[in-house]
Protein backbone atom coordinates (compact mmCIF):
# COMPACT_ATOMS: atom_id res chain seq x y z
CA UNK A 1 35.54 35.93 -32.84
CA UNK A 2 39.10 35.86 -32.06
CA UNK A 3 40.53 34.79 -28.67
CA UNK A 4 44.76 35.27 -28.04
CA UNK A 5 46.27 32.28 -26.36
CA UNK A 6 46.59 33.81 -23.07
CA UNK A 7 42.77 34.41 -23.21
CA UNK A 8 42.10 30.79 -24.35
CA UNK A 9 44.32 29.69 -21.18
CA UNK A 10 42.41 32.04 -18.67
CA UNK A 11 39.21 30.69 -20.53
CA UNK A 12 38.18 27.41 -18.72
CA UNK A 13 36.70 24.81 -21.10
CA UNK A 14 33.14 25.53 -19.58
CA UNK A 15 33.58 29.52 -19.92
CA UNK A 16 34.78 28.94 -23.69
CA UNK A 17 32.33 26.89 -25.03
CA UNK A 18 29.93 29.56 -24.19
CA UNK A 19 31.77 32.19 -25.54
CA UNK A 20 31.99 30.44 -29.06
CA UNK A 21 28.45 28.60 -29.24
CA UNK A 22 25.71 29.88 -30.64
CA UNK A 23 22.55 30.85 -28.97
CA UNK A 24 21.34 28.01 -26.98
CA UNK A 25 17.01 27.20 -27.81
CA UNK A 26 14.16 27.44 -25.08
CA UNK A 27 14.76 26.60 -22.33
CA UNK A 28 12.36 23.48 -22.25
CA UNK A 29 14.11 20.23 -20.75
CA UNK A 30 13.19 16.73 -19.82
CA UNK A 31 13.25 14.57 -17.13
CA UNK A 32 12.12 10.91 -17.06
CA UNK A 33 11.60 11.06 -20.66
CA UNK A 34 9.00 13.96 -20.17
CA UNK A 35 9.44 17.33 -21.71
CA UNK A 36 8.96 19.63 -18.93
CA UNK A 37 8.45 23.96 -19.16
CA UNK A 38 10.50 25.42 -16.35
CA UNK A 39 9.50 27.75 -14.13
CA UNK A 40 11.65 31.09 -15.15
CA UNK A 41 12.90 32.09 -18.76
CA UNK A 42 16.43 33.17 -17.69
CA UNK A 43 19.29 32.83 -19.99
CA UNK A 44 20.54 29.69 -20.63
CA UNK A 45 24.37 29.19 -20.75
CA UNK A 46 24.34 25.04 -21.11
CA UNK A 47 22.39 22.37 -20.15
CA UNK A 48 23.10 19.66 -17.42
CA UNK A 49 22.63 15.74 -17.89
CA UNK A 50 22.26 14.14 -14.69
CA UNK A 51 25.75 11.56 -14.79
CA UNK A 52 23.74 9.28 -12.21
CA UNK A 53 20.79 7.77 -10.58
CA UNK A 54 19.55 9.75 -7.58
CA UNK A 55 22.00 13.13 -8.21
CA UNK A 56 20.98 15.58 -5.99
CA UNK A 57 19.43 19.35 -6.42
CA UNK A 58 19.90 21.28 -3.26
CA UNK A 59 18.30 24.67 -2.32
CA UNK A 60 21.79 25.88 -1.67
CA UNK A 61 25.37 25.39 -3.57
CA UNK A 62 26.36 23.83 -0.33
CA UNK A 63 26.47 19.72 -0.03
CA UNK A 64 24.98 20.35 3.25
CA UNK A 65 21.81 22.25 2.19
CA UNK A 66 18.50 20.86 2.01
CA UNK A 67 17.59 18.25 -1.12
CA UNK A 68 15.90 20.27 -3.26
CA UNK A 69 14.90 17.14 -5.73
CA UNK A 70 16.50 13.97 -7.25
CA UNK A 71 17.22 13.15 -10.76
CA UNK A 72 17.64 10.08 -12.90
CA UNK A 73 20.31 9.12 -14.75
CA UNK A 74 20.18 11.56 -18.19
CA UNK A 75 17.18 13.64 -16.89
CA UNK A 76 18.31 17.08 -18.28
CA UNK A 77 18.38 20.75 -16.53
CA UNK A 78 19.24 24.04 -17.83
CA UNK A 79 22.11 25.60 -16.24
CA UNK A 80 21.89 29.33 -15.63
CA UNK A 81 25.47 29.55 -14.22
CA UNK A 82 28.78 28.28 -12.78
CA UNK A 83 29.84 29.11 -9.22
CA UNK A 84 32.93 28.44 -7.44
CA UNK A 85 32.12 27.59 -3.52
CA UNK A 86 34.06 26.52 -0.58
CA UNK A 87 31.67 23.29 -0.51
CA UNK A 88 32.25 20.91 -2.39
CA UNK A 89 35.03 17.69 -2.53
CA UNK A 90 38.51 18.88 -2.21
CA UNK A 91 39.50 18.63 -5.90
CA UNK A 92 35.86 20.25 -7.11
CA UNK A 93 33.82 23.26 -5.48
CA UNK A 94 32.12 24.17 -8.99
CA UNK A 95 28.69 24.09 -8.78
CA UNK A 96 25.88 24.96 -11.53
CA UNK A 97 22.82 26.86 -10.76
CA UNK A 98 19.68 24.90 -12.33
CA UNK A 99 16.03 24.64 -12.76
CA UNK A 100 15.15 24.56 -8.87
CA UNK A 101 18.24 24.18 -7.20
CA UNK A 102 22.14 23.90 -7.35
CA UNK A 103 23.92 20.62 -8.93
CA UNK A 104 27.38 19.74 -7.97
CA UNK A 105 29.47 19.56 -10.99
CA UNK A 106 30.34 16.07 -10.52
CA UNK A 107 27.04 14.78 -10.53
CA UNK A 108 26.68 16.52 -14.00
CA UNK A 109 27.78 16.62 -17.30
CA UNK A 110 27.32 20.41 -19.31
CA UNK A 111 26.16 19.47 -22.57
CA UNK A 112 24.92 21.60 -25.85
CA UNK A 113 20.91 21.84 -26.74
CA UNK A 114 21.76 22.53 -30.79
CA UNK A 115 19.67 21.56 -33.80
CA UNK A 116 21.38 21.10 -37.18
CA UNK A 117 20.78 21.53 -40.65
CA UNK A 118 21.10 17.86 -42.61
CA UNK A 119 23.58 17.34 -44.86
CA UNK A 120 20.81 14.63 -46.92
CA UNK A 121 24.07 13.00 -49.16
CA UNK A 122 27.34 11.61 -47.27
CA UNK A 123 29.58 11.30 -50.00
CA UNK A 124 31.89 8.43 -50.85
CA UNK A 125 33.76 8.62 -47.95
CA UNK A 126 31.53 10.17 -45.04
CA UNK A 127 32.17 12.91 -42.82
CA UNK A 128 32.67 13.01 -39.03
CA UNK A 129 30.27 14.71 -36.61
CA UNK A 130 30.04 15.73 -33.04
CA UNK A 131 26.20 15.20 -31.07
CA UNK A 132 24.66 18.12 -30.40
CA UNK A 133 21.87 17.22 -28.20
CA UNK A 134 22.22 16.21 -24.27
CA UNK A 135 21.89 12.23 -25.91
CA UNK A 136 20.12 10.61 -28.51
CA UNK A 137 19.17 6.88 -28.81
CA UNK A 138 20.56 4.83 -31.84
CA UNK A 139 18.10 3.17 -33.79
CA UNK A 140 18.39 0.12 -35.85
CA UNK A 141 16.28 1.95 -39.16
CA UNK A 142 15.79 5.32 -39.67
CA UNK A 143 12.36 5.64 -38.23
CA UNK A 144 10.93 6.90 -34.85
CA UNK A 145 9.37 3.59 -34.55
CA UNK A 146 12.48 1.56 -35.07
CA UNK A 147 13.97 -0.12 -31.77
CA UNK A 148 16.41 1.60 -30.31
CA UNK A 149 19.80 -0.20 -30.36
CA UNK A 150 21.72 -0.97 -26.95
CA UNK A 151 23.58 2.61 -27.51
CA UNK A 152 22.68 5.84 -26.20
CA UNK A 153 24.90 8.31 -27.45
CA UNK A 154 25.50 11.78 -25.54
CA UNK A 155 26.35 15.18 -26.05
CA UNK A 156 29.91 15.68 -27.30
CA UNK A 157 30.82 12.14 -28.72
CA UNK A 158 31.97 12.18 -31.89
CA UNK A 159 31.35 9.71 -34.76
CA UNK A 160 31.64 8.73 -38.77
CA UNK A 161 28.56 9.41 -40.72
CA UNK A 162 28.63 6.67 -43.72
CA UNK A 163 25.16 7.27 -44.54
CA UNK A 164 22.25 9.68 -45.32
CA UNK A 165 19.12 7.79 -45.19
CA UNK A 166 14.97 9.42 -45.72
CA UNK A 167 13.00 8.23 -43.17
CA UNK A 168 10.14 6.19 -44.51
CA UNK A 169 8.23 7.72 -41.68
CA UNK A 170 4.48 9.45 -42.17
CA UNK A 171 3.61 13.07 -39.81
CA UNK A 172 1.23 10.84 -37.83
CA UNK A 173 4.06 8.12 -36.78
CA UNK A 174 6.56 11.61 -35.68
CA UNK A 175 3.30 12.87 -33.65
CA UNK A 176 2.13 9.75 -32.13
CA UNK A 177 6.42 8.82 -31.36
CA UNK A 178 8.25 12.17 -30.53
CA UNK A 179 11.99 12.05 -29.85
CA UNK A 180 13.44 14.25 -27.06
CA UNK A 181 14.85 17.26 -28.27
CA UNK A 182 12.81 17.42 -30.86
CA UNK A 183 14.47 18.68 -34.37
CA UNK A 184 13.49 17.64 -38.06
CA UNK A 185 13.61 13.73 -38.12
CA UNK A 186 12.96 13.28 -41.87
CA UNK A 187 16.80 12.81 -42.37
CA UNK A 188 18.61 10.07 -40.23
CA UNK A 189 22.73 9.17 -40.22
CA UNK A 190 24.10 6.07 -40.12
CA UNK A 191 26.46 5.98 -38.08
CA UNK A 192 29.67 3.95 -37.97
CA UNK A 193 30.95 1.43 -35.45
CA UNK A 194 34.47 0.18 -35.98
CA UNK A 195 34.34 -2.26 -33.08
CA UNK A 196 30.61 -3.54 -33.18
CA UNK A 197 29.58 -2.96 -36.91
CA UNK A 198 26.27 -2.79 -36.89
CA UNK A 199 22.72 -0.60 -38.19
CA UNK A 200 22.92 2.81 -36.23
CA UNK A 201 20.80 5.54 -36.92
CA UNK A 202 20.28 8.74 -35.38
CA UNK A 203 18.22 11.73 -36.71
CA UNK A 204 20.50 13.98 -38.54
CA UNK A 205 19.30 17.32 -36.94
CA UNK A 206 21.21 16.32 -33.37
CA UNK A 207 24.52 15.71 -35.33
CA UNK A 208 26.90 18.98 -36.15
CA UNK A 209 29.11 17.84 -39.14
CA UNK A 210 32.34 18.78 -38.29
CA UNK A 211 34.29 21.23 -41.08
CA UNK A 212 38.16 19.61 -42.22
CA UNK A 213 38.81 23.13 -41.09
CA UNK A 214 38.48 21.57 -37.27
CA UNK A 215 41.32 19.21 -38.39
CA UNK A 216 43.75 21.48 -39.09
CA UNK A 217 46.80 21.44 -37.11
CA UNK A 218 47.11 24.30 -34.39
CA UNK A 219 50.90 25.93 -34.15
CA UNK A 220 52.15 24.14 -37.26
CA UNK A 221 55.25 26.55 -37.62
CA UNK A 222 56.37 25.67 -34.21
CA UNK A 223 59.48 22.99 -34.24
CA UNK A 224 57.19 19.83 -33.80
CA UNK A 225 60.89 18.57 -31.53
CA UNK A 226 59.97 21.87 -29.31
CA UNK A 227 56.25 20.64 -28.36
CA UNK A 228 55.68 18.51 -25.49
CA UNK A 229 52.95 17.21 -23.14
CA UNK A 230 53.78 17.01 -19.60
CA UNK A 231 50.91 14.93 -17.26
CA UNK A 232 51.99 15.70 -13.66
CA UNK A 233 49.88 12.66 -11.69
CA UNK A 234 50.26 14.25 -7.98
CA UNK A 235 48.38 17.67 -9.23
CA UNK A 236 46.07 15.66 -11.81
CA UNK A 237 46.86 18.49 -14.55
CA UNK A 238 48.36 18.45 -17.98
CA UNK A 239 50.43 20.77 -19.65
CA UNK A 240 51.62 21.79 -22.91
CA UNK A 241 55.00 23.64 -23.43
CA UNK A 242 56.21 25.33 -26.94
CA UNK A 243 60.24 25.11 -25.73
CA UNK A 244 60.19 26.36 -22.53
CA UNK A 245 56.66 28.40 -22.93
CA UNK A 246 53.75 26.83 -21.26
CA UNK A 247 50.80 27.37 -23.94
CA UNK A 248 47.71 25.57 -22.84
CA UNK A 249 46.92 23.74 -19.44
CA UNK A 250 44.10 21.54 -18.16
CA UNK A 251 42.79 19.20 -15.07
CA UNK A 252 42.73 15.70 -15.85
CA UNK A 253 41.00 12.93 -13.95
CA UNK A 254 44.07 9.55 -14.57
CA UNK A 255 44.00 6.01 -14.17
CA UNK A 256 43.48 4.58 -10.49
CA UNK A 257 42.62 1.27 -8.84
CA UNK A 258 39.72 -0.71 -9.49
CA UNK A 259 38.27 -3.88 -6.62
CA UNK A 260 37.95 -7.01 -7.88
CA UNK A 261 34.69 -7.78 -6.66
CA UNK A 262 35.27 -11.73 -6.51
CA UNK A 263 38.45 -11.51 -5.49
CA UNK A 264 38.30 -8.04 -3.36
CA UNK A 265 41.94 -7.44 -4.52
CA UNK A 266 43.26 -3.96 -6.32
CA UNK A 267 44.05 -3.68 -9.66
CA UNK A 268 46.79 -1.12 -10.91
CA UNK A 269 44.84 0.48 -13.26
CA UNK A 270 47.12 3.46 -12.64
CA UNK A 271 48.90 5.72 -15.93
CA UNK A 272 52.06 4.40 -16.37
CA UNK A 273 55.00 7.11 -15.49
CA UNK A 274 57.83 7.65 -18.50
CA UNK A 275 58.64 9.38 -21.80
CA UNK A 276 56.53 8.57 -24.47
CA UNK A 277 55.73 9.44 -27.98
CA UNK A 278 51.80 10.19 -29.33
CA UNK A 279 52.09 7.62 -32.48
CA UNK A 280 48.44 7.43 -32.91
CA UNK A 281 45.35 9.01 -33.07
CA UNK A 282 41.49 9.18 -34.16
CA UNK A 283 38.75 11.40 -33.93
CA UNK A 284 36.24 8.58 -32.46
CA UNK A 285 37.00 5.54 -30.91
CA UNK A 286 35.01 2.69 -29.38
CA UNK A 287 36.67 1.64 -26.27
CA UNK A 288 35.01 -1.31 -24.22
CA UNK A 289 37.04 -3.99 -21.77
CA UNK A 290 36.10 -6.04 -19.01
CA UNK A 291 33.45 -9.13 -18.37
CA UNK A 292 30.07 -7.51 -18.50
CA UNK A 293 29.23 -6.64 -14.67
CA UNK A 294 32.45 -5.94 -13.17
CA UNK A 295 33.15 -3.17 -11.53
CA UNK A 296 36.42 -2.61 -13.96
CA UNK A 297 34.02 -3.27 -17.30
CA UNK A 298 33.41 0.03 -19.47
CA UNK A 299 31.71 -0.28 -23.13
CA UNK A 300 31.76 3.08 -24.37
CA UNK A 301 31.02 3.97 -27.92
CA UNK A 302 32.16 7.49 -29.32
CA UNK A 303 34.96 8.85 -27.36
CA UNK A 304 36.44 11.62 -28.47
CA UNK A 305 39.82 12.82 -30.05
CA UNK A 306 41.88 10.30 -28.88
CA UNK A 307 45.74 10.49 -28.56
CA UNK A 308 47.54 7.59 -28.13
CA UNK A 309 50.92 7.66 -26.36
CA UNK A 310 51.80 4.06 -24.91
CA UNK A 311 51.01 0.57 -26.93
CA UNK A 312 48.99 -0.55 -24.11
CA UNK A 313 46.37 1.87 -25.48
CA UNK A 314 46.54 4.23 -22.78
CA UNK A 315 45.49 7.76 -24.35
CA UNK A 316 44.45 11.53 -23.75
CA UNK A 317 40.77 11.58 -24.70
CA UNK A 318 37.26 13.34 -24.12
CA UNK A 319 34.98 11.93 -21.16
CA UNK A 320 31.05 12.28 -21.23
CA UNK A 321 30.34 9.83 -18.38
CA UNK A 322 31.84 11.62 -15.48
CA UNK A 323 32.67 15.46 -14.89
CA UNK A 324 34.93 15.44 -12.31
CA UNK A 325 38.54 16.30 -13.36
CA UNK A 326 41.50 16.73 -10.44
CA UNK A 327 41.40 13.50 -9.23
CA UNK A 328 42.32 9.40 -10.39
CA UNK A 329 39.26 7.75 -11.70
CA UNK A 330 40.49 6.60 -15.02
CA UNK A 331 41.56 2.95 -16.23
CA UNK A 332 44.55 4.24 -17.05
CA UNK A 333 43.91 6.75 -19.71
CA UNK A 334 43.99 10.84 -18.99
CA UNK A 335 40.79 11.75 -19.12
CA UNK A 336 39.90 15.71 -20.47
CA UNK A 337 36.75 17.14 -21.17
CA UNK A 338 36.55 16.81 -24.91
CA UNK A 339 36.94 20.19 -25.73
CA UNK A 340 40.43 19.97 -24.18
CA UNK A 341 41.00 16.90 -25.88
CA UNK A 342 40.10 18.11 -29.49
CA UNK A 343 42.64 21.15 -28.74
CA UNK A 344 45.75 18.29 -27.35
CA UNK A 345 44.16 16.30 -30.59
CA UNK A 346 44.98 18.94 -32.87
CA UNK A 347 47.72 20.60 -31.32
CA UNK A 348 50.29 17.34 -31.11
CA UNK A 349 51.27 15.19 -33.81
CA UNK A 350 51.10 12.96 -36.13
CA UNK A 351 48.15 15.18 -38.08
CA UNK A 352 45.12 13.54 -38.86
CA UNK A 353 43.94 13.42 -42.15
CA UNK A 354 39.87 14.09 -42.77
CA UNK A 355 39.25 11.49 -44.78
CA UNK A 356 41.13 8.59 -42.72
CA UNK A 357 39.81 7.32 -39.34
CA UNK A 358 43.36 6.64 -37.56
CA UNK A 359 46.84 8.68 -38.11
CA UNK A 360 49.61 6.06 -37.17
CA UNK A 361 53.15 6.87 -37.35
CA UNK A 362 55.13 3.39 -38.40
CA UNK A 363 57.39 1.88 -35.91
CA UNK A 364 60.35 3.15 -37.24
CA UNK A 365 59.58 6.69 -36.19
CA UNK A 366 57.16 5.99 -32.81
CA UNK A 367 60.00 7.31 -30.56
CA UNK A 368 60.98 10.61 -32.59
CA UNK A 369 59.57 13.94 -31.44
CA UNK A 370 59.91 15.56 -35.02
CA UNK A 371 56.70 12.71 -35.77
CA UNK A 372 55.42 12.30 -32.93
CA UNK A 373 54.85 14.66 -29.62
CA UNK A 374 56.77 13.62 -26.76
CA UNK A 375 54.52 13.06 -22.85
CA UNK A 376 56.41 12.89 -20.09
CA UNK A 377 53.84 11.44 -17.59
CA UNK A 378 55.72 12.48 -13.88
């Protein structure tokens, strides 16, 4: 399937990833760790994770219609489609019709239900794969019985595979301890952590490998000195220009202020305006910060396609754990969904190479856009 790039603009990131996914399963789902049947068999075009404790279904697509139900954090609902409302907050009136009810899209994060196909030997170097499942728990051995480790990790991250392990597991152990989502657990991946080494497993079925072909550099005859990212803060969008063409545009959610809960002060955790250069950049990257229980404290394993562009780390990168783009909620970075960020990822230089976790440009060249692609953040 073949899309032109004026088609891939018109496309939002929600209408394209259903236009190049394959068919999604049943429509079974879970909430509260329960694998529930729903009540229709419609088509399914996603599925939503619930971002939050207490989101709320209404009856309506309306945020004054009647409660409908409330979810748990991660319970999971199929979608059966995206609406545009005049409800909703004044950066986001997309809603998603759901098992029972309408979800605002901010309370909810559209995720993939796909099963995969091991790959049962990693290599010498590992390959890099993107989840596949609304979230899976790490485990600390390949086993349904192992204890999960302190990670959940969600639909969309992305992460190293060092490892192909057989589970030592018997039928009776996968009947009496099934995971959600189900899939073929008699292959696990161990997964790497470049912050927090550690034993992480996760069965290989909810993990797509990702192709080198996924690597490769999009427009690589244009002048690399004619590309440029452009982050305009007061409309909370980002766009890309080829010269004076505008080829690709997307809402971003950027960095804001954070309360100091012992202090009740604000900190600027607002992206810094200025010319810069991208001078590094990874498919995956652990990001944490903070003393555990603040309100500015963030451990999150897995985010994707990162783009570096200032050294005090602030990047464009892939979000899971909020869905609400148009409006400052960042610590600093530009958040994207990810599929916006793998396309800025692969679109802007320095390339990555497949077989190397980080593409840094020495400091010699960090300010030349022939190396690396100039954002202007306005």
């Amino acid at each position: 399937m073949k899309f032109s790039r004026r088609t891939l603009l018109k496309l939002g990131s929600f209408g394209l990833m259903r236009a190049l996914l394959p068919p999604l399963p049943p429509v079974d789902f879970y909430t509260d760790g329960e694998l529930i049947r729903p009540l229709t068999r419609r088509p399914v075009i996603a599925f939503a994770r619930s971002l939050q404790f207490g989101a709320i279904v209404r009856s309506e697509p309306n945020l004054r219609a009647p409660q409908v139900r409330t979810l748990r954090r991660d319970d999971v609902l199929p979608i059966y489609a995206e609406l545009r409302t005049e409800s909703g907050s004044p950066h986001n009136k997309v809603w998603y019709e759901v098992e029972g009810g309408y979800m605002h899209s901010a309370l909810a994060h559209p995720v993939r239900w796909q099963l995969n196909k091991a790959i049962t030997d990693a290599g010498e170097n590992g390959f890099w794969a993107e989840v596949t499942v609304p979230f899976v728990d790490s485990r600390v051995a390949p086993s349904v019985n192992a204890a999960p480790t302190k990670y959940r990790y969600y639909g969309g991250k992305v992460y190293k595979v060092i490892e192909a392990v057989r589970s030592p597991d018997k039928p009776k152990d996968v009947e009496a301890r099934p995971l959600p989502f189900s899939g073929d657990v008699e292959w696990w991946y161990r997964i790497e952590d470049e912050s927090f080494p550690g034993r992480y497993f996760v069965p290989a079925s909810h993990l797509r490998p990702i192709a080198q072909a996924e690597f490769a550099p999009l427009s690589p005859e244009v002048d690399p000195r004619e590309k440029k990212i452009v982050v305009k803060l007061r409309e909370q969008r980002l766009y890309a220009y080829e010269g004076e063409r505008e080829v690709f545009t997307c809402r971003i959610a950027s960095g804001t202020y954070f309360k100091d809960e012992e202090t009740g002060e604000l900190k600027d955790y607002t992206t810094t305006p200025g010319r810069w250069f991208i001078f590094h950049k990874t498919p995956t990257q652990h990001m944490y910060g903070g003393a555990v229980g603040d309100a500015e404290s963030f451990d999150l394993p897995g985010i994707p396609w990162v783009s570096y562009f200032t050294r005090s780390g602030i990047a464009v990168h892939g979000t899971y754990w909020h869905n609400d783009y148009g409006v400052p909620r960042s610590h600093g970075c530009v958040n994207v969904t990810s599929e916006n960020a793998k396309w800025v990822w692969r679109w802007t230089l320095p390339p990555n190479d497949y077989q190397k976790r980080y593409a840094t440009l020495p400091v010699r060249d960090r300010q030349n856009p022939a190396r690396g692609t100039t954002v202007i953040v306005e």
